[in-house]
Every structure is written in structure tokens, then in C-alpha cells.
Protein backbone atom coordinates (compact mmCIF):
# COMPACT_ATOMS: atom_id res chain seq x y z
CA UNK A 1 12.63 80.16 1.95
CA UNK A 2 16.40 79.13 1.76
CA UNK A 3 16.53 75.57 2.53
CA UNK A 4 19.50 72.70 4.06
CA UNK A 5 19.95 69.57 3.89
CA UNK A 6 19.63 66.65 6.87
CA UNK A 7 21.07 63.58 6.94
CA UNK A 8 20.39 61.59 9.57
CA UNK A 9 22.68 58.08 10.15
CA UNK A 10 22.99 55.31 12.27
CA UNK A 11 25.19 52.55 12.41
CA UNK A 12 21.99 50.29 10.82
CA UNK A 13 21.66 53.25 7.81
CA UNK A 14 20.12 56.41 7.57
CA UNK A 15 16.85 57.07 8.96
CA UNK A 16 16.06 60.84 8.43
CA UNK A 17 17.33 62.63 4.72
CA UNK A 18 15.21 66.05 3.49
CA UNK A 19 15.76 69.83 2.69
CA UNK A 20 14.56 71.72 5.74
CA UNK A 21 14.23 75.51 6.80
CA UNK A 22 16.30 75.11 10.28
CA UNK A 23 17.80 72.17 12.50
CA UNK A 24 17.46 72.72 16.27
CA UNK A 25 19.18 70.41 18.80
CA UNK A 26 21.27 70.16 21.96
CA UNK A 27 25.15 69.46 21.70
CA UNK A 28 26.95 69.09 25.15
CA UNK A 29 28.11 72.99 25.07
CA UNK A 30 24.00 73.26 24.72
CA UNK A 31 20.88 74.64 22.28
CA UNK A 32 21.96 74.86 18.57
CA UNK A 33 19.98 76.59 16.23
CA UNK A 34 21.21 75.78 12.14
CA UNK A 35 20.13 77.61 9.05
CA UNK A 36 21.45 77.45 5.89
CA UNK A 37 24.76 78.97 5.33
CA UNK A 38 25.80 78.31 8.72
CA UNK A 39 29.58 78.08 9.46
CA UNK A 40 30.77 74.48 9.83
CA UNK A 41 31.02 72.94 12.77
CA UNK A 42 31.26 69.75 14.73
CA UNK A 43 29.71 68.97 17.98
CA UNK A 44 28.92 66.55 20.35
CA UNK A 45 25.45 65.52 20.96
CA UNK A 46 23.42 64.68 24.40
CA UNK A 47 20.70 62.40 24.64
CA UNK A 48 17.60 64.59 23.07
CA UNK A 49 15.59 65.17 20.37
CA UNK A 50 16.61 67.12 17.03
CA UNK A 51 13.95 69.38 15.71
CA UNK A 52 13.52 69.53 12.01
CA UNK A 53 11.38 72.48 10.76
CA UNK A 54 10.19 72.01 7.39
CA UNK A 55 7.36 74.28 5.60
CA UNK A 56 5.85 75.38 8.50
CA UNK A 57 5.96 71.98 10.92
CA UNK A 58 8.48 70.90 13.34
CA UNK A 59 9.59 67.44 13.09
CA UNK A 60 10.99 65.42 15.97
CA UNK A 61 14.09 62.42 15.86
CA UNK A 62 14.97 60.75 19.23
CA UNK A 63 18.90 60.35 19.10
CA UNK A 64 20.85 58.93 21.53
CA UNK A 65 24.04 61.02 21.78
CA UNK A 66 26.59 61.08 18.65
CA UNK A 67 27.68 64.00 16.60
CA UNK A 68 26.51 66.80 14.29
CA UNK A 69 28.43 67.76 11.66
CA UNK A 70 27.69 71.20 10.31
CA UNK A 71 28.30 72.34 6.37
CA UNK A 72 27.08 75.90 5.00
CA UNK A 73 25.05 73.38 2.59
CA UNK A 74 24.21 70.51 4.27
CA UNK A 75 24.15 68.89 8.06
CA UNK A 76 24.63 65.51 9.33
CA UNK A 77 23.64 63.98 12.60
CA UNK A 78 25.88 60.82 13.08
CA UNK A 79 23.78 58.83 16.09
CA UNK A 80 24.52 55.62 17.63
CA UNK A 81 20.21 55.30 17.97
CA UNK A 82 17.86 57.66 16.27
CA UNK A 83 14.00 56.81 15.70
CA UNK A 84 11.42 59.10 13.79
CA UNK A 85 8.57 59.92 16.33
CA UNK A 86 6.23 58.09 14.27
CA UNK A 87 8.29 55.26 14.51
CA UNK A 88 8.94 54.62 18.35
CA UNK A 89 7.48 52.22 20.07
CA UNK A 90 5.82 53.43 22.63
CA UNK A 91 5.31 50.61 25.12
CA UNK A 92 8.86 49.29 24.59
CA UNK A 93 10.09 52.92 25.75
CA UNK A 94 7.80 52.43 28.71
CA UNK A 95 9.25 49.20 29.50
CA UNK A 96 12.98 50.23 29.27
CA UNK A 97 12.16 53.54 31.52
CA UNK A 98 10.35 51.19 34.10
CA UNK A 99 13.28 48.74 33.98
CA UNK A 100 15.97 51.34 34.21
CA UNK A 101 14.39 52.73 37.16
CA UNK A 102 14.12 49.30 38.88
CA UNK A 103 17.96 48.92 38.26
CA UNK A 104 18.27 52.74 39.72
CA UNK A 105 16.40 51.60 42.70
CA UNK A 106 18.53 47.91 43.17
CA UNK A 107 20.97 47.63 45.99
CA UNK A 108 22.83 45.00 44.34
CA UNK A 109 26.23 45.71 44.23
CA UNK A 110 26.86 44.58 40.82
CA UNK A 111 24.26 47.24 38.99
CA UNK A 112 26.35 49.20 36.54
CA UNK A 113 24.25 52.80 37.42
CA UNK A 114 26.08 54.83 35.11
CA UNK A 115 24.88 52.28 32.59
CA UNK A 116 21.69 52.72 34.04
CA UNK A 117 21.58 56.06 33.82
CA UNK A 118 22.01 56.33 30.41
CA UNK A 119 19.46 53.88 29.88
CA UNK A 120 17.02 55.60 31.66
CA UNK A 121 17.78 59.29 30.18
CA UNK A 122 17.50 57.44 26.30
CA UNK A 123 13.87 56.04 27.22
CA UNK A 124 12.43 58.94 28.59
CA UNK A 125 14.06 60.55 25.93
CA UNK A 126 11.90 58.33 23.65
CA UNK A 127 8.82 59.06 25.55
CA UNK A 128 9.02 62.58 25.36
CA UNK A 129 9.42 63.04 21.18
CA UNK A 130 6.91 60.18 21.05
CA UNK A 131 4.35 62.54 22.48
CA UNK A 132 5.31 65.80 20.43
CA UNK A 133 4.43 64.23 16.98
């Protein structure tokens, strides 16, 4: 089966580079589905997971936001955070999700929620590809 390649990158390195069959994620005008040869494109990312299938398995990458640039030969997600599911740290996702809701839940006028928000959408972000590995 044809094969691309996936790179990955943060602003710490790369975490992520292999040939795979197809790239699934979700860009702000929504689902994306990438096979080899696919016209090039850039596009925003949300917060969510990108789904690597490689010879027969799916494998899952938290990122938060960034971009995904599209080649007919290769692709490359540009995150500001992206973890492995293997790698993430379960309990310190817990944490931040707990915390974020806290702030979510403050009346204190100087709370930034938006900021919050975010915070709270990247952990249970976390959470979620944690469990699909």
C-alpha cells in the first residue's frame, strides 16, 4: 500500500516522523482525511487528536491547535503541544482538567475564562487519546 510521510513538530522538536497509509484529523473547517498524493493544502488545526494509520493500526497524537501542511508526498503537523499517547501523563492531564474546571467555576473577577477554556478543552483532549492507545 502507497505510503506518506508525517512529520510531526513542536516548538521543543519533532515528536512524531514515519511513512503511514492515511492521516486523519480535525482542522477548524472540520474532519480531514489525507492519503498519499493528496493536493496541498494548509489548514488550521483545533484542539484534537491526529490519527496516524500505519499497517493496519491507528495511532493517536494529542495536539493542541497549530497547522497542517499538506504535500502530495509528505505532511506536516506544526503544533504548539503534541504528545504521543504513550507518552501523556495521565494524572497531570487529570490535574489540569480538574484545575481548569475550578477556574471555570471561580467568580473571581480576574479569571481569564477564555484562557480557561482552552485549558480545559487541551486536557480533556489529553485524556481522551490517552485512553485510545
Amino acid at each position: 500500500m502507497k505510503t506518506i510521510k508525517v512529520s510531526v513538530v513542536t516548538p521543543d522538536g519533532p515528536v512524531y516522523e514515519a511513512d503511514v497509509e492515511m492521516v486523519s484529523t480535525k482542522a477548524k473547517s472540520g474532519e480531514l482525511g489525507i492519503l498519499p498524493g493528496h493536493i496541498p493544502l494548509v489548514a488550521p488545526l483545533e484542539i484534537s487528536a491526529v490519527r496516524l494509520k500505519k499497517e493496519g493500526k491507528t495511532e493517536y497524537i494529542a495536539v493542541s491547535g497549530g497547522f497542517l501542511e499538506v504535500r502530495p508526498d509528505k505532511v506536516t503537523v506544526l503544533a504548539q503541544a503534541a504528545e504521543k499517547a504513550e507518552d501523556i501523563d495521565v494524572a497531570r492531564a487529570k490535574a489540569a482538567k480538574e484545575r481548569a474546571e475550578r477556574r471555570l467555576q471561580s467568580k473571581d473577577d480576574d479569571i481569564d475564562f477564555k484562557r480557561a477554556e482552552l485549558a480545559l478543552k487541551r486536557a480533556i483532549n489529553r485524556l481522551n487519546v490517552a485512553e485510545m492507545k
